[in-house]
N, C-alpha and C. Protein backbone atom coordinates (compact mmCIF):
# COMPACT_ATOMS: atom_id res chain seq x y z
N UNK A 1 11.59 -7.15 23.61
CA UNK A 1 11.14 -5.93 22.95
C UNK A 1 9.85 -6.22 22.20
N UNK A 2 8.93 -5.52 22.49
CA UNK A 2 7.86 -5.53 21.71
C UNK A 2 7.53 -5.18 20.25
N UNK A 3 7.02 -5.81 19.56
CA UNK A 3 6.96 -5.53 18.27
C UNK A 3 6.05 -4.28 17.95
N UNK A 4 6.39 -3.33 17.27
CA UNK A 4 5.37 -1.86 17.02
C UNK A 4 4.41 -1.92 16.21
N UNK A 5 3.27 -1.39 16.73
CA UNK A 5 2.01 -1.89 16.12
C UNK A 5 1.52 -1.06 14.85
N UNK A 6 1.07 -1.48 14.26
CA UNK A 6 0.50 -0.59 13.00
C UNK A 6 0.10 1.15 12.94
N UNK A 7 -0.94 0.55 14.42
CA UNK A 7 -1.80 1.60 14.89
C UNK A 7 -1.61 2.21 15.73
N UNK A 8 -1.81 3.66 15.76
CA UNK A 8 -2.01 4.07 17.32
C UNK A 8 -3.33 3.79 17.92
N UNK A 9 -3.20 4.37 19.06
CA UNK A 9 -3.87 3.94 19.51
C UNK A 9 -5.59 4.45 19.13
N UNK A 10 -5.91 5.80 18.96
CA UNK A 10 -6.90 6.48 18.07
C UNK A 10 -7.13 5.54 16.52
N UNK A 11 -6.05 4.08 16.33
CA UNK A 11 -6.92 3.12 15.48
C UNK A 11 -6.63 3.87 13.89
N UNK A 12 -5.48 4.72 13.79
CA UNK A 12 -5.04 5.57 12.53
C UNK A 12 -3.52 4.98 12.33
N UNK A 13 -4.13 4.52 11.03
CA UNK A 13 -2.39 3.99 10.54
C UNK A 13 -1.19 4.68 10.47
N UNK A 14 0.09 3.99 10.91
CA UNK A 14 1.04 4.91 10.96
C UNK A 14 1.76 5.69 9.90
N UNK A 15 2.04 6.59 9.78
CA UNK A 15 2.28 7.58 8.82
C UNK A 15 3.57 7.06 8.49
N UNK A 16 4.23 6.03 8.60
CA UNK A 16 5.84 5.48 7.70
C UNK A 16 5.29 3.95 6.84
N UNK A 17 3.91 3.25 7.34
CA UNK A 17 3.33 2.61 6.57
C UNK A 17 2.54 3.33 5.63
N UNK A 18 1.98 4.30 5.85
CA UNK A 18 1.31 5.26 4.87
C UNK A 18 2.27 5.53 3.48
N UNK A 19 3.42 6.45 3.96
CA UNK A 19 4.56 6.58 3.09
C UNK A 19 4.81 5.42 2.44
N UNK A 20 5.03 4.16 2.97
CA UNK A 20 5.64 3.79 1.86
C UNK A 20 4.90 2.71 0.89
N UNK A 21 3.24 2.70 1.47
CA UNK A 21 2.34 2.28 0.18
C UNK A 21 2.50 3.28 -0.83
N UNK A 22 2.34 4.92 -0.69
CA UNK A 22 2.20 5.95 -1.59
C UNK A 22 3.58 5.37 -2.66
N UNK A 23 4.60 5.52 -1.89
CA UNK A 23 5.89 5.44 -2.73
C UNK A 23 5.70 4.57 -3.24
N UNK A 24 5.26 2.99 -2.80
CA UNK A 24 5.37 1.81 -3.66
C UNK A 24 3.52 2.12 -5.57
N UNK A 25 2.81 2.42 -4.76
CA UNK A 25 2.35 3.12 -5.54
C UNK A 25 2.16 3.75 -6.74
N UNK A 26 3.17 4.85 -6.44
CA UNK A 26 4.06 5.55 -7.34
C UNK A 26 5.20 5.22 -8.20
N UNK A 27 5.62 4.32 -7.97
CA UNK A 27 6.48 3.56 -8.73
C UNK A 27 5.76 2.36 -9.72
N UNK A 28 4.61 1.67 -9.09
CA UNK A 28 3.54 1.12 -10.14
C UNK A 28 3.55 2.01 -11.48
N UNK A 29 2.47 3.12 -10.56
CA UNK A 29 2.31 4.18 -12.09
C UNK A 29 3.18 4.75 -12.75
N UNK A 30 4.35 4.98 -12.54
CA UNK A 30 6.10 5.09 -13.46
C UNK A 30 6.00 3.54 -14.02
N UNK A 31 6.02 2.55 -13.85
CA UNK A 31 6.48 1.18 -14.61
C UNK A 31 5.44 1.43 -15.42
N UNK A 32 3.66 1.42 -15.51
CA UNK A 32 3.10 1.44 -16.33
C UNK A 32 3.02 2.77 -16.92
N UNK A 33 3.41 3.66 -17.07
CA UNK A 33 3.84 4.46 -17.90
C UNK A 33 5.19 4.45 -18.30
N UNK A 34 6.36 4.31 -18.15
CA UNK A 34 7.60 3.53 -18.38
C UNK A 34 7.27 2.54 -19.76
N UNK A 35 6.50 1.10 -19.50
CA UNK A 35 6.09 0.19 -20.43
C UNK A 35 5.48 0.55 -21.63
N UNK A 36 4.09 1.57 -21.05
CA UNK A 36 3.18 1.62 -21.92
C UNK A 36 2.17 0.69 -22.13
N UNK A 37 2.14 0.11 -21.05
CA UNK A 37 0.95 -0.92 -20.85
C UNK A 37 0.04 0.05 -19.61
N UNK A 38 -1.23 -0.53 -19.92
CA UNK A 38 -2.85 -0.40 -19.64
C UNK A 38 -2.57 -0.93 -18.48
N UNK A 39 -3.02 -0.60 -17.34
CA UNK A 39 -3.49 -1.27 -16.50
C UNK A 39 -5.23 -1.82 -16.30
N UNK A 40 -5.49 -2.84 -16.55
CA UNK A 40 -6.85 -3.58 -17.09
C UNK A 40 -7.77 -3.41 -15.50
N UNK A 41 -7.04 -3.02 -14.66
CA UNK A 41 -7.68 -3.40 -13.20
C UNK A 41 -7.04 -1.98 -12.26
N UNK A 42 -7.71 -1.12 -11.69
CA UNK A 42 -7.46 -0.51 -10.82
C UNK A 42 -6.97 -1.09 -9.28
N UNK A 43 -6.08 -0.95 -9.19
CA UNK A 43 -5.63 -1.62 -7.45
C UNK A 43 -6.37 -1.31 -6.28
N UNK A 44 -6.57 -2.23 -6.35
CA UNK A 44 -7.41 -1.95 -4.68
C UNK A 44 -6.67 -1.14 -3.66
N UNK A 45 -5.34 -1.63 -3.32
CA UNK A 45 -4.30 -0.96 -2.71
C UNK A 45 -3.02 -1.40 -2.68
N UNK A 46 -2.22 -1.06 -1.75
CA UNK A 46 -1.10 -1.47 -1.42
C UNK A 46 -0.95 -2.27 -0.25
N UNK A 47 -0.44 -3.85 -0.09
CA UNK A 47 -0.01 -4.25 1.27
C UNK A 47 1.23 -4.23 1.87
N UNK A 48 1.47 -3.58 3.02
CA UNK A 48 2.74 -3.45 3.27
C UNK A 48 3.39 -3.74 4.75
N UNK A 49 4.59 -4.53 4.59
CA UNK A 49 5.26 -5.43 6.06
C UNK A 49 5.18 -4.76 6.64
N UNK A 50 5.15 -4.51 8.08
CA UNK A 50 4.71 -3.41 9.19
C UNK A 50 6.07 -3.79 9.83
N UNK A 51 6.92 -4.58 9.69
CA UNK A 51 8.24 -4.75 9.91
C UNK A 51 9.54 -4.28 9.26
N UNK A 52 9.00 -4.67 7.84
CA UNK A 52 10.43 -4.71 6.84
C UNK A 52 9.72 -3.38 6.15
N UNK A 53 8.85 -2.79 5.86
CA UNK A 53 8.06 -1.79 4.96
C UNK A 53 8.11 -2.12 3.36
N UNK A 54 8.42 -3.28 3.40
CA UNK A 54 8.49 -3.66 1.77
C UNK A 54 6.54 -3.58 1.71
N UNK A 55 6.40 -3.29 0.25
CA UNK A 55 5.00 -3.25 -0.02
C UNK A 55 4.85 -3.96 -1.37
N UNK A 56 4.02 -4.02 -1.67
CA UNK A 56 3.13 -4.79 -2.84
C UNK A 56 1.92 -4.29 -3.36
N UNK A 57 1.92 -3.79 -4.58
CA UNK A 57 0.48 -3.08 -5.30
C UNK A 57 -0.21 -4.38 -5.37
N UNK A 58 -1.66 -4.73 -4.67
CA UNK A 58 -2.52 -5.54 -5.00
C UNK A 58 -3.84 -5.03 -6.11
N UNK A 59 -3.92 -6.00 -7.07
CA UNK A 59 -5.57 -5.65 -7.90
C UNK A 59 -6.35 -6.88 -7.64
N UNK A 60 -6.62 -7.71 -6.42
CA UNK A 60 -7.39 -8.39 -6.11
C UNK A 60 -7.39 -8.95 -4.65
N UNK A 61 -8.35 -9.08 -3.99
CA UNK A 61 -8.31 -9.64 -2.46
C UNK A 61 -7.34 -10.83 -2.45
N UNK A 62 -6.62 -10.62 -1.34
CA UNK A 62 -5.81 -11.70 -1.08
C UNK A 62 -5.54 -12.16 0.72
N UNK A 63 -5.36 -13.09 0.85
CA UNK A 63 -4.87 -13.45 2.25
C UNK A 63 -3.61 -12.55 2.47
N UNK A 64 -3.72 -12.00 3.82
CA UNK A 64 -2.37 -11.15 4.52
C UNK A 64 -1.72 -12.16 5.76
N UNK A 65 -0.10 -11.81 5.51
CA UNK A 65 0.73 -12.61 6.78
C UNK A 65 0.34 -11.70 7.84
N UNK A 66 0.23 -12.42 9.35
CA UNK A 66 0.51 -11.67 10.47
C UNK A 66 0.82 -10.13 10.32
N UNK A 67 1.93 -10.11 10.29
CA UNK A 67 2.83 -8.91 10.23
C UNK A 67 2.15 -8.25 9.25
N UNK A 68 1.43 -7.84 7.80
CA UNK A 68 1.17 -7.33 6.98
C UNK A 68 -0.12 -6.28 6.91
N UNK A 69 -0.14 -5.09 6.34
CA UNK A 69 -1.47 -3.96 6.73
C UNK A 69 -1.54 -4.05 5.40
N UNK A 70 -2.71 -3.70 4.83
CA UNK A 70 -3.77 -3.42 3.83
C UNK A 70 -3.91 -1.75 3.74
N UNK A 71 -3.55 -1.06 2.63
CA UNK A 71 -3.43 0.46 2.97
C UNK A 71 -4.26 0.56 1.70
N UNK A 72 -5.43 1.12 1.97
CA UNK A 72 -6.61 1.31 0.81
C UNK A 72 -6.15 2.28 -0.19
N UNK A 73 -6.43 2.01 -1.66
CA UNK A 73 -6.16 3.18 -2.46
C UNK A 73 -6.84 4.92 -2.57
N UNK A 74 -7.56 4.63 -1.35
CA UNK A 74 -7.85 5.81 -0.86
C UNK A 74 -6.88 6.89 -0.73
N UNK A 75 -6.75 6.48 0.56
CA UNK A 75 -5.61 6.85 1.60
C UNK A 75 -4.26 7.42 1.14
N UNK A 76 -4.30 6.34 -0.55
CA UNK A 76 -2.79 7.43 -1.01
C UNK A 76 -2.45 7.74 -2.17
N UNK A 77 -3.68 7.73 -2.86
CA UNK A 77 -3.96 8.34 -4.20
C UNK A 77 -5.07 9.13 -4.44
N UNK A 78 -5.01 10.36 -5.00
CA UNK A 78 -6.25 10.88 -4.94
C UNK A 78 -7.51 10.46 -5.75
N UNK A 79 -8.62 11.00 -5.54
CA UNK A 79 -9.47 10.24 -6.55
C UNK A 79 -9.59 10.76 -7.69
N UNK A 80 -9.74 9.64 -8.99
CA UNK A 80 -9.24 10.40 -10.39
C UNK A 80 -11.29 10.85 -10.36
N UNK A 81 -11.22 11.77 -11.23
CA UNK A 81 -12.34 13.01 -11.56
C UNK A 81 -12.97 12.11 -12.17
């Protein structure tokens, strides 16, 4: 069985990796509002397993595993004014 690719083929990320950077995301900004701590660094984005869909808020470039997509904070936050 072949492993399912990120992309279709039009090269547009798939909309269940999309979902669940937003969600992981969104749960960032609940903990730091939750805490009450600053976030000192805007996130670049979210990286997330294209297998398992676990994700990770990144605020700095990092090396990605195989398996792992880079979902820009574009893509799933709007832009603040």
């Amino acid at each position: 069985m072949r492993e399912p690719t990120p992309r279709d083929p039009a090269g547009v990320l798939q909309p269940i990796l999309i979902r669940a950077a937003r969600d992981c995301y969104q749960i960032y900004l609940q903990d730091l509002e939750r805490t009450g701590q600053s976030s000192t660094a805007r996130p670049l984005g979210v990286v997330v397993d294209r297998v398992s869909h676990r994700a990770r808020t990144i605020v700095r470039p990092q090396p990605l595993l195989p398996q792992e997509r880079f979902i820009p904070l574009n893509l799933i936050a709007p832009i603040d004014g």
